[in-house]
C-alpha atoms as a PDB file:
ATOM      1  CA  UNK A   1       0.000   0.000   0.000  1.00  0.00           C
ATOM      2  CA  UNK A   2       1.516   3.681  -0.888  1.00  0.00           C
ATOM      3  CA  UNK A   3       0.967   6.653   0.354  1.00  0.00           C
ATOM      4  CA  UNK A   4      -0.272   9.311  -1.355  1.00  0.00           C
ATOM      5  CA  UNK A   5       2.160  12.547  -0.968  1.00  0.00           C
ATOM      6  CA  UNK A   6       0.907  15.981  -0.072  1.00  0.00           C
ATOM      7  CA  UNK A   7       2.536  18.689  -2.681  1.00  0.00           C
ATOM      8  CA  UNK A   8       4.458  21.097  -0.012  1.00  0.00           C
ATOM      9  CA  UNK A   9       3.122  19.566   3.262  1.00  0.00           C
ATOM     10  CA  UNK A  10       6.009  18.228   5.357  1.00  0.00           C
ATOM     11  CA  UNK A  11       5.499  14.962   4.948  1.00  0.00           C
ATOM     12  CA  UNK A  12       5.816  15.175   1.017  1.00  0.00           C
ATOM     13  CA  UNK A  13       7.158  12.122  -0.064  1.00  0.00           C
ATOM     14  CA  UNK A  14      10.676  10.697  -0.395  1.00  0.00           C
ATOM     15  CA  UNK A  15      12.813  13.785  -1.810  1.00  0.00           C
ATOM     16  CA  UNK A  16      10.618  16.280  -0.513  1.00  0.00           C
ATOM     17  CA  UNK A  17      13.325  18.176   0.890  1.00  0.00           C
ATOM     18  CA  UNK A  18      15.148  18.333  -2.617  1.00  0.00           C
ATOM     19  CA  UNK A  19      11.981  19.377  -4.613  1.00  0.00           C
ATOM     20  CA  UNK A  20      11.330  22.498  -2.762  1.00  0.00           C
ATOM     21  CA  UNK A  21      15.299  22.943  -2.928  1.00  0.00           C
ATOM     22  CA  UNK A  22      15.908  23.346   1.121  1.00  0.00           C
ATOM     23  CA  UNK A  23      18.876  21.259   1.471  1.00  0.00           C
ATOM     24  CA  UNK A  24      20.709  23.348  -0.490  1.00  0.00           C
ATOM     25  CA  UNK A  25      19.344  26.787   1.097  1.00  0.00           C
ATOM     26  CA  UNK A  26      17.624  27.964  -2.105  1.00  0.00           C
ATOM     27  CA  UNK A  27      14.210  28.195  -2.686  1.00  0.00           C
ATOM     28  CA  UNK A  28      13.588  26.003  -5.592  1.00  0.00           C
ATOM     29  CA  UNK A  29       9.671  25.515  -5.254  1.00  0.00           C
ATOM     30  CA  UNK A  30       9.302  27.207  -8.379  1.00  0.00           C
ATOM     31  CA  UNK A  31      11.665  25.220 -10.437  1.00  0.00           C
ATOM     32  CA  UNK A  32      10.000  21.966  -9.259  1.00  0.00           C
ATOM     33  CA  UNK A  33       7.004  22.986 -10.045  1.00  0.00           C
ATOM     34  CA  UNK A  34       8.352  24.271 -13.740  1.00  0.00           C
ATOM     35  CA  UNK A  35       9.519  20.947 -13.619  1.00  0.00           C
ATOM     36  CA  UNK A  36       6.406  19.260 -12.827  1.00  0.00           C
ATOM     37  CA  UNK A  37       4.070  20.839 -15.595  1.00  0.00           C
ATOM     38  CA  UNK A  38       7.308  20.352 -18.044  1.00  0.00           C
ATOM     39  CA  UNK A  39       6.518  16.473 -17.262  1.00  0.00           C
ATOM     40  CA  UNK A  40       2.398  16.717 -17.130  1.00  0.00           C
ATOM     41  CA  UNK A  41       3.079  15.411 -13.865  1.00  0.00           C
ATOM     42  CA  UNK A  42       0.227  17.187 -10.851  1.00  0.00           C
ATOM     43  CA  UNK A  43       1.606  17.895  -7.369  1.00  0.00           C
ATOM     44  CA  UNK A  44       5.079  16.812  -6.006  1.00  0.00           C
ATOM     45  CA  UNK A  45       8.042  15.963  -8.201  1.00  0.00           C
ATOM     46  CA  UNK A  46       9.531  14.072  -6.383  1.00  0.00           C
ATOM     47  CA  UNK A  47       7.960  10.801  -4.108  1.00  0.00           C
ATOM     48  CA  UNK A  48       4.688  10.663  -7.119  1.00  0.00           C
ATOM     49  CA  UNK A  49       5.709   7.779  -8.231  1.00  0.00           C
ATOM     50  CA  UNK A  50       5.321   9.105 -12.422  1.00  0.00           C
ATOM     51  CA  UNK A  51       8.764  10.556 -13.166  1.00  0.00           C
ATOM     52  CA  UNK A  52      11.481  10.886 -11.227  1.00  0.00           C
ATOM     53  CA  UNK A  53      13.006  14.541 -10.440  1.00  0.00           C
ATOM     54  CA  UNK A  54      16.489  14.085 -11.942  1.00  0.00           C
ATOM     55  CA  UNK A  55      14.683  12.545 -14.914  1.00  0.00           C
ATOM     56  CA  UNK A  56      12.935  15.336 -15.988  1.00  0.00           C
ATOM     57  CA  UNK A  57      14.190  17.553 -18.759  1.00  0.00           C
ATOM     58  CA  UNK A  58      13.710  21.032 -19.304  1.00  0.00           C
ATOM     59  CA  UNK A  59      13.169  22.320 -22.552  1.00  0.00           C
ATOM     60  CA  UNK A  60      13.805  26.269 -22.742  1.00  0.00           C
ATOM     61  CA  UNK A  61       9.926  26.867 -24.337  1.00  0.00           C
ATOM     62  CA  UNK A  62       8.028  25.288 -20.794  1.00  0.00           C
ATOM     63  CA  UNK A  63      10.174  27.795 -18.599  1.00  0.00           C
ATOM     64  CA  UNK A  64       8.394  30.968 -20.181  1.00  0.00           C
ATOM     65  CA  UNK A  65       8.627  33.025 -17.124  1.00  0.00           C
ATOM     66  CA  UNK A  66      11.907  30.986 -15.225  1.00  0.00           C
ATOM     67  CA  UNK A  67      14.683  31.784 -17.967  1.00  0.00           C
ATOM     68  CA  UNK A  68      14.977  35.369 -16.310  1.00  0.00           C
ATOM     69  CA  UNK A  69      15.249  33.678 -13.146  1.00  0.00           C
ATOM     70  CA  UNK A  70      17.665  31.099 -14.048  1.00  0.00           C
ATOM     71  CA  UNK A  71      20.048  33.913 -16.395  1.00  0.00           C
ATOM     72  CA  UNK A  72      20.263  35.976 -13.463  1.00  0.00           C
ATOM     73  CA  UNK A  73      22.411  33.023 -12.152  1.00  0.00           C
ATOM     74  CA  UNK A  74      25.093  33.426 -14.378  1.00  0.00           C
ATOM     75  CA  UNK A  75      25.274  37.267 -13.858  1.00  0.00           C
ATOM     76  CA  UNK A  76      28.969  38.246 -13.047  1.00  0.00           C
ATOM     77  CA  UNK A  77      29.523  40.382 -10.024  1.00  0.00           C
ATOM     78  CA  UNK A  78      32.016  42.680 -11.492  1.00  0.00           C
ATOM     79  CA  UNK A  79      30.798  43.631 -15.103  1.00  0.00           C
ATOM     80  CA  UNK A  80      27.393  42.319 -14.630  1.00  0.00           C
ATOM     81  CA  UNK A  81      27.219  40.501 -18.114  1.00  0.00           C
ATOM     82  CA  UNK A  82      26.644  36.387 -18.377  1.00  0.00           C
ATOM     83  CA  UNK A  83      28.941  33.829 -17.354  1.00  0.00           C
ATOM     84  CA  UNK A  84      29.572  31.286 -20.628  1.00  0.00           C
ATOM     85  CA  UNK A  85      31.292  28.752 -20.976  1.00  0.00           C
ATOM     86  CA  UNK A  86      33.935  27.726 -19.954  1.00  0.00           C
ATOM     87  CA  UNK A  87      32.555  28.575 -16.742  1.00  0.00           C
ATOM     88  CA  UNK A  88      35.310  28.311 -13.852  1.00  0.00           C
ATOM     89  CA  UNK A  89      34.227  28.954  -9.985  1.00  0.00           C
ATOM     90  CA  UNK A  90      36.718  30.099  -7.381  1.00  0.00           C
ATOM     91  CA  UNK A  91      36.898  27.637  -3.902  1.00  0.00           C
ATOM     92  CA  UNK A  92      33.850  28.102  -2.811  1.00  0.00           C
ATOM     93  CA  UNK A  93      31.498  28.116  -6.153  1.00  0.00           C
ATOM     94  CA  UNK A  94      31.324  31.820  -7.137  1.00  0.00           C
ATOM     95  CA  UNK A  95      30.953  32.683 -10.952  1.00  0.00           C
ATOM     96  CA  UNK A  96      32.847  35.103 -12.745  1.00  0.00           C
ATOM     97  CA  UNK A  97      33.454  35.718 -16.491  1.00  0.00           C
ATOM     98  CA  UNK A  98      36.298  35.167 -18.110  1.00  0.00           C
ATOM     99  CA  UNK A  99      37.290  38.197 -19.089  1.00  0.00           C
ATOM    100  CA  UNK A 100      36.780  40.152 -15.441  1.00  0.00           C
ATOM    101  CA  UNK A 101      38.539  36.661 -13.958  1.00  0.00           C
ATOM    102  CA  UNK A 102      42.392  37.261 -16.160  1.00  0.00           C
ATOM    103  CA  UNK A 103      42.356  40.477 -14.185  1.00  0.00           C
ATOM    104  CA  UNK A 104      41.246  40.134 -10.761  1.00  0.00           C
ATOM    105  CA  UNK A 105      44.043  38.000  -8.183  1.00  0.00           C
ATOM    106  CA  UNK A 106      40.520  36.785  -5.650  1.00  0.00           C
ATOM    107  CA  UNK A 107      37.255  36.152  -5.806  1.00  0.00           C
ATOM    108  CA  UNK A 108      35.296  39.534  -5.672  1.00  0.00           C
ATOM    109  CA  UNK A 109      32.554  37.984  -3.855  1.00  0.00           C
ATOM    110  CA  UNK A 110      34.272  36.105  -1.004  1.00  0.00           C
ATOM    111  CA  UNK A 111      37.824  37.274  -1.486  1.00  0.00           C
ATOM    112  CA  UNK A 112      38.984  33.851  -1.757  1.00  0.00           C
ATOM    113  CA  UNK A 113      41.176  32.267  -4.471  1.00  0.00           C
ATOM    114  CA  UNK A 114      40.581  32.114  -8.011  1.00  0.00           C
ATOM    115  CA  UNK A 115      43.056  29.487  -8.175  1.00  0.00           C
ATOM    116  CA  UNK A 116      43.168  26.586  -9.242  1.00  0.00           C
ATOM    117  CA  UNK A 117      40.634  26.862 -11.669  1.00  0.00           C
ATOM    118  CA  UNK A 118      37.441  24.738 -11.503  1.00  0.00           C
ATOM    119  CA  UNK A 119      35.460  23.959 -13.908  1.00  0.00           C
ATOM    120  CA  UNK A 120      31.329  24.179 -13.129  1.00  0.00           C
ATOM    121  CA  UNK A 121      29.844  21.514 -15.709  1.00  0.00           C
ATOM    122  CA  UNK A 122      26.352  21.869 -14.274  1.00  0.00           C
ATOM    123  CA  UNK A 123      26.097  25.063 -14.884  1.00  0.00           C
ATOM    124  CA  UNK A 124      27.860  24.851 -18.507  1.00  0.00           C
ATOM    125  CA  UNK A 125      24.417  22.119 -18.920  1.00  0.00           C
ATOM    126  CA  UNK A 126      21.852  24.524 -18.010  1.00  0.00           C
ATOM    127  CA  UNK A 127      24.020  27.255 -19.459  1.00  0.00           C
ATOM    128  CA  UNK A 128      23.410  25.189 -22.985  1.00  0.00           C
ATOM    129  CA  UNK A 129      19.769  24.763 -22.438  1.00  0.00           C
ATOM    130  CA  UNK A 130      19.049  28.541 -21.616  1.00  0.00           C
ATOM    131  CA  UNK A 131      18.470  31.754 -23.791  1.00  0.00           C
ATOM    132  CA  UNK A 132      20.781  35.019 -23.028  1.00  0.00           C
ATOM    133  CA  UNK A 133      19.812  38.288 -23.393  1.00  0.00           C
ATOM    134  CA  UNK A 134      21.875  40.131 -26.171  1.00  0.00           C
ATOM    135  CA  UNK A 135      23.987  42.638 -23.861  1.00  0.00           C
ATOM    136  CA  UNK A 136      22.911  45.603 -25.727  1.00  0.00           C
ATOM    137  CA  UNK A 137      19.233  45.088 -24.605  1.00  0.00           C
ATOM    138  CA  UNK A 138      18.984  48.048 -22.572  1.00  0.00           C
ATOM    139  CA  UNK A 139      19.748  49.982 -26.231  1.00  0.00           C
ATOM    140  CA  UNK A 140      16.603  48.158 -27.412  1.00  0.00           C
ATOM    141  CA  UNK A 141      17.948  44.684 -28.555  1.00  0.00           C
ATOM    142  CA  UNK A 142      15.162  41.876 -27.852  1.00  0.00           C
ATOM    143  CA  UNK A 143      16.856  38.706 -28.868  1.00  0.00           C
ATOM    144  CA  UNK A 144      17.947  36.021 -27.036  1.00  0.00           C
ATOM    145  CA  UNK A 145      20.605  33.518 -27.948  1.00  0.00           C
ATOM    146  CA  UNK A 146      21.874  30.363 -27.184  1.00  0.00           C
ATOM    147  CA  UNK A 147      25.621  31.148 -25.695  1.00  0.00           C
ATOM    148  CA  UNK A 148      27.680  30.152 -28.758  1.00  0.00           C
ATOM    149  CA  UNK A 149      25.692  32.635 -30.629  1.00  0.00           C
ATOM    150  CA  UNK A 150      25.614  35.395 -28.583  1.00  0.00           C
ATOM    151  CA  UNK A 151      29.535  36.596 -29.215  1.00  0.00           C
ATOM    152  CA  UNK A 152      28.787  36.259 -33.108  1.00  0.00           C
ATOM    153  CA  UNK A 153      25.639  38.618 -32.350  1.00  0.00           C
ATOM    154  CA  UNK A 154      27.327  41.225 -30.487  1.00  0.00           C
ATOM    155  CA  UNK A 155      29.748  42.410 -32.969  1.00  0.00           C
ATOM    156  CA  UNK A 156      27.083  43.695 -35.206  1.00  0.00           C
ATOM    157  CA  UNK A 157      24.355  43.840 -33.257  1.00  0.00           C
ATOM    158  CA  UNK A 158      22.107  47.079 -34.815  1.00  0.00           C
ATOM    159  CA  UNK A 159      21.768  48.376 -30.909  1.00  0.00           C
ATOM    160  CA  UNK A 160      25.754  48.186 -30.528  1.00  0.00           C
ATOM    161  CA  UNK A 161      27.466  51.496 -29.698  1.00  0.00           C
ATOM    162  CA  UNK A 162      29.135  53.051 -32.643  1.00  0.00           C
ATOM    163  CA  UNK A 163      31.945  55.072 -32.463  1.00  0.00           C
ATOM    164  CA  UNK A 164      32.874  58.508 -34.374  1.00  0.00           C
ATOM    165  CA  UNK A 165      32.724  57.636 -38.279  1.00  0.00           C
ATOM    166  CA  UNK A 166      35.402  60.357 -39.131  1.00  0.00           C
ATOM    167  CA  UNK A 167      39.067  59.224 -39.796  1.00  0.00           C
ATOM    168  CA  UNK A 168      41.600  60.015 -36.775  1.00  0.00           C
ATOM    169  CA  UNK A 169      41.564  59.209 -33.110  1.00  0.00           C
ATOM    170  CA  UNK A 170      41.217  62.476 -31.614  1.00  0.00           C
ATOM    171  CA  UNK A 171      37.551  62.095 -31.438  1.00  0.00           C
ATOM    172  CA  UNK A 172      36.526  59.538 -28.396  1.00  0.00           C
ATOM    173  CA  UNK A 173      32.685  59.458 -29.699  1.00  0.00           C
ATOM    174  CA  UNK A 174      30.064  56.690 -29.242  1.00  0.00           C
ATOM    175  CA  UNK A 175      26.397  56.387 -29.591  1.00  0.00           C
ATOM    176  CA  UNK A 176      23.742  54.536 -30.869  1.00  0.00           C
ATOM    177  CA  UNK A 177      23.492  54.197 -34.999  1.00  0.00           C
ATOM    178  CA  UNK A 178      20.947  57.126 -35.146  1.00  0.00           C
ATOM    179  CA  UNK A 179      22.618  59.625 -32.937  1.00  0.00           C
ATOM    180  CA  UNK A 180      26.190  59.524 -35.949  1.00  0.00           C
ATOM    181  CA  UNK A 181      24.851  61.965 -38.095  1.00  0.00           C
ATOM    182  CA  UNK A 182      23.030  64.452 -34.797  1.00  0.00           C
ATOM    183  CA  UNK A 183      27.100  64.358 -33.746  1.00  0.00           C
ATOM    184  CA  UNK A 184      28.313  65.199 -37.325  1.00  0.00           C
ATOM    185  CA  UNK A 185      26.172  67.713 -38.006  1.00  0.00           C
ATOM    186  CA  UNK A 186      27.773  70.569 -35.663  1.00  0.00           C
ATOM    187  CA  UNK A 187      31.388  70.207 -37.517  1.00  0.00           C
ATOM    188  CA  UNK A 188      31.555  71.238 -41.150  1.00  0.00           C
ATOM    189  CA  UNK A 189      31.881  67.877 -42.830  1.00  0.00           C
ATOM    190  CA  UNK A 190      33.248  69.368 -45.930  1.00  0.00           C
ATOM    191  CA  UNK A 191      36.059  70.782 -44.050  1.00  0.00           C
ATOM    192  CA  UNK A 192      36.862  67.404 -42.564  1.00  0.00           C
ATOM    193  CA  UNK A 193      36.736  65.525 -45.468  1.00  0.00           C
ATOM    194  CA  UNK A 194      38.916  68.080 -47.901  1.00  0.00           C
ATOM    195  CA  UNK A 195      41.681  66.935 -45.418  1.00  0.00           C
ATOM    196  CA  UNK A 196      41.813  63.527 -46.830  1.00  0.00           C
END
């Protein structure tokens, strides 16, 4: 005879603990229950006897409102744009891009080592199986991308900044496409371009 398992309830079921994520200290409800309805599978996760937690996959389209949730994740503390892979933690499991990481000696959350490296191959899996926010959304870029495609997208993304269009490096310019020609416009382009 089984017993039935109460979704939440203390006694939840074998693994109740690790569906609402409170060994670890996180909350995790929410993912379990993404989980769940990603598996057509009512109440707890784990202890229902239909699918086991670690067998369930998520595809990216049934967490609609959890990839913002799960990108924030791979935010890095110093220049607040997306851990990719290869993703290397310091000691005691912090994140921090790779470019930020060649310059800084510790960890900037914990102050700890950043040597040796290790490697974080979970989160390179869900880092394969999420979208990223282009990093020029706050210029009005609304795609996401897969992290081997986001690079590629950057360098000519429409919403990148551009810099000053006239030859030399005396002028330190950048702006969005449309603003070029409002920053042109005060100096005498003929003038400019007679030079050359």
């Amino acid at each position: 005879m089984s017993r039935p398992s109460s979704a939440g309830g203390a006694a939840g079921g074998l693994g109740a603990g690790k569906a609402g994520g409170s060994k670890h200290g996180g909350s995790g409800g929410t993912t379990a229950s993404a989980a769940a309805a990603a598996a057509g599978v009512s109440g707890s996760v784990a202890g229902s006897g239909t699918v086991p937690a670690a067998a369930v996959a998520l595809p990216v389209a049934a967490l609609p409102g959890q990839s913002a949730e799960l990108t924030a994740l791979f935010e890095c503390p110093v220049c607040f744009d997306y851990v990719l892979p290869p993703i290397l933690q310091c000691q005691a499991g912090h994140l921090v891009c790779n470019q930020c990481r060649q310059k800084l000696s510790c960890c900037p959350t914990c102050r700890g080592p950043l040597t040796p490296s290790i490697r974080n191959l979970a989160m390179e899996k869900v880092a394969s199986n999420l979208p990223f926010p282009c990093k020029y959304v706050s210029a009005g870029c609304l795609l996401s991308l897969h992290h081997s495609e986001k690079p590629e997208h950057e360098e000519v993304c429409e919403f990148r900044p551009y810099t000053c269009p006239c030859p030399g490096a005396s002028c330190k310019w950048q702006g969005s496409l449309e603003a070029v020609m409002p920053h042109l416009i005060p100096y005498n382009l003929c003038s400019i371009f007679q030079v050359f």
